[in-house]
Protein backbone atom coordinates (compact mmCIF):
# COMPACT_ATOMS: atom_id res chain seq x y z
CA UNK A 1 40.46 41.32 -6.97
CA UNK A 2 37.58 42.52 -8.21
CA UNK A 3 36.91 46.23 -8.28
CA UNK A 4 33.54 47.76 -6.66
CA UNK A 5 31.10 49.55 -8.88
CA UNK A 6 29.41 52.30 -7.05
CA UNK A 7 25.69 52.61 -7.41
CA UNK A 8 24.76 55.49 -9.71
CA UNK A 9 22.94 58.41 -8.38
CA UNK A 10 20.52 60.53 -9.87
CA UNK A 11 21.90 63.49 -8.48
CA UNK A 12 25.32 62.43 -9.78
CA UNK A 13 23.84 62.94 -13.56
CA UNK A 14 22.63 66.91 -13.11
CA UNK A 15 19.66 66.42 -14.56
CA UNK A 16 18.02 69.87 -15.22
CA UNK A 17 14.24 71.03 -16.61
CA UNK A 18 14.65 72.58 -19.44
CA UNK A 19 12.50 75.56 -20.68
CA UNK A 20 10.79 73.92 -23.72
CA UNK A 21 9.43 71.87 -22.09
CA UNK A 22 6.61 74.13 -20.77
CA UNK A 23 5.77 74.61 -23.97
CA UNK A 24 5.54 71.29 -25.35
CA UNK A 25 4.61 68.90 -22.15
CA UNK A 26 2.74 71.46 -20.32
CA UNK A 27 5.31 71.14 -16.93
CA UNK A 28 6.76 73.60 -14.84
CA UNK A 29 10.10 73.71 -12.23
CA UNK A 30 8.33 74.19 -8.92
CA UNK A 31 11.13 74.21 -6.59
CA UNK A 32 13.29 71.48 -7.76
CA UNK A 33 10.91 69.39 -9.10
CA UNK A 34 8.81 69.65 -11.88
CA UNK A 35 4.91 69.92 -12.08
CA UNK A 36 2.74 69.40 -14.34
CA UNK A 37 0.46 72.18 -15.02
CA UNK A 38 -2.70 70.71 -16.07
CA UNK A 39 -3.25 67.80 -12.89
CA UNK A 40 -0.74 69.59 -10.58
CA UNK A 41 1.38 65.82 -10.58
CA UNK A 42 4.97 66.24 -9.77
CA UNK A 43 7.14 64.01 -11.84
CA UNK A 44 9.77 62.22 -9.73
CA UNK A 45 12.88 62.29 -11.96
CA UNK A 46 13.80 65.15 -14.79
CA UNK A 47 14.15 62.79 -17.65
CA UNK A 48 12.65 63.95 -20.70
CA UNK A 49 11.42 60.19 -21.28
CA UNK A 50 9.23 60.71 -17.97
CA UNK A 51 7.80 64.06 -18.90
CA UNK A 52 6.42 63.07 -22.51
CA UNK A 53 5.52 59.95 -21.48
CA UNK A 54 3.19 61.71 -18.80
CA UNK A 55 1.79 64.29 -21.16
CA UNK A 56 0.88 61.36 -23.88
CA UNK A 57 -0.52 58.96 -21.52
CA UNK A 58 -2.64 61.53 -19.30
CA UNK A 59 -3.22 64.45 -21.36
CA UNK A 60 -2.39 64.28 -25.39
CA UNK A 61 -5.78 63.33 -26.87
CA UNK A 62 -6.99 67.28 -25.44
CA UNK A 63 -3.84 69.22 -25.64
CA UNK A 64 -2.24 67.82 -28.63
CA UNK A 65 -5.05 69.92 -30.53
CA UNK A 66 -3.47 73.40 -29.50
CA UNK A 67 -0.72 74.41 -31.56
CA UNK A 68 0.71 78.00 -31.34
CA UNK A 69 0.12 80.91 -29.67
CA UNK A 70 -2.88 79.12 -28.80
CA UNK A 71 -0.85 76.29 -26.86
CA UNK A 72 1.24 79.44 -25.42
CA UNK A 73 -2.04 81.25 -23.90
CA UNK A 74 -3.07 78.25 -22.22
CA UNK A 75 0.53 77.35 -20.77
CA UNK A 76 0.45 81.19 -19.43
CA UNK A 77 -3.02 80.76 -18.25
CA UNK A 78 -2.11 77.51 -16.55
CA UNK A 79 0.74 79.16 -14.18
């Protein structure tokens, strides 16, 4: 007999935001989920794979220039 392998779920792996990334993907935890803060977009899944890629397909060429407490002001302004 063969066993049954149960479907994985994604609320079976805990995934959690994690504070740095406001600072380098410009995202925030908006209850539960997480936002960006430049386009207001929620991304679906907390993966750190599908928060970069986000912030370098949508928004890297304009905020990739900020470094600092520079980058930190406009994070701060952006809440």
């Amino acid at each position: 007999m063969s066993s049954i392998s149960r479907k994985r779920k994604l609320a079976d792996e805990k995934k959690v935001f994690q504070v740095k990334w406001e600072d380098l993907y410009f995202v925030n935890e908006v209850s539960d989920t997480i936002q960006c803060l430049i386009c207001k977009q929620t991304i679906s899944v907390p993966k750190v794979y599908n928060v970069r890629r986000h912030y370098e397909t949508m928004h890297s060429e304009k905020y990739d220039a900020y470094t600092g407490k520079i980058r930190e002001d406009n994070v701060i302004q952006l809440k």
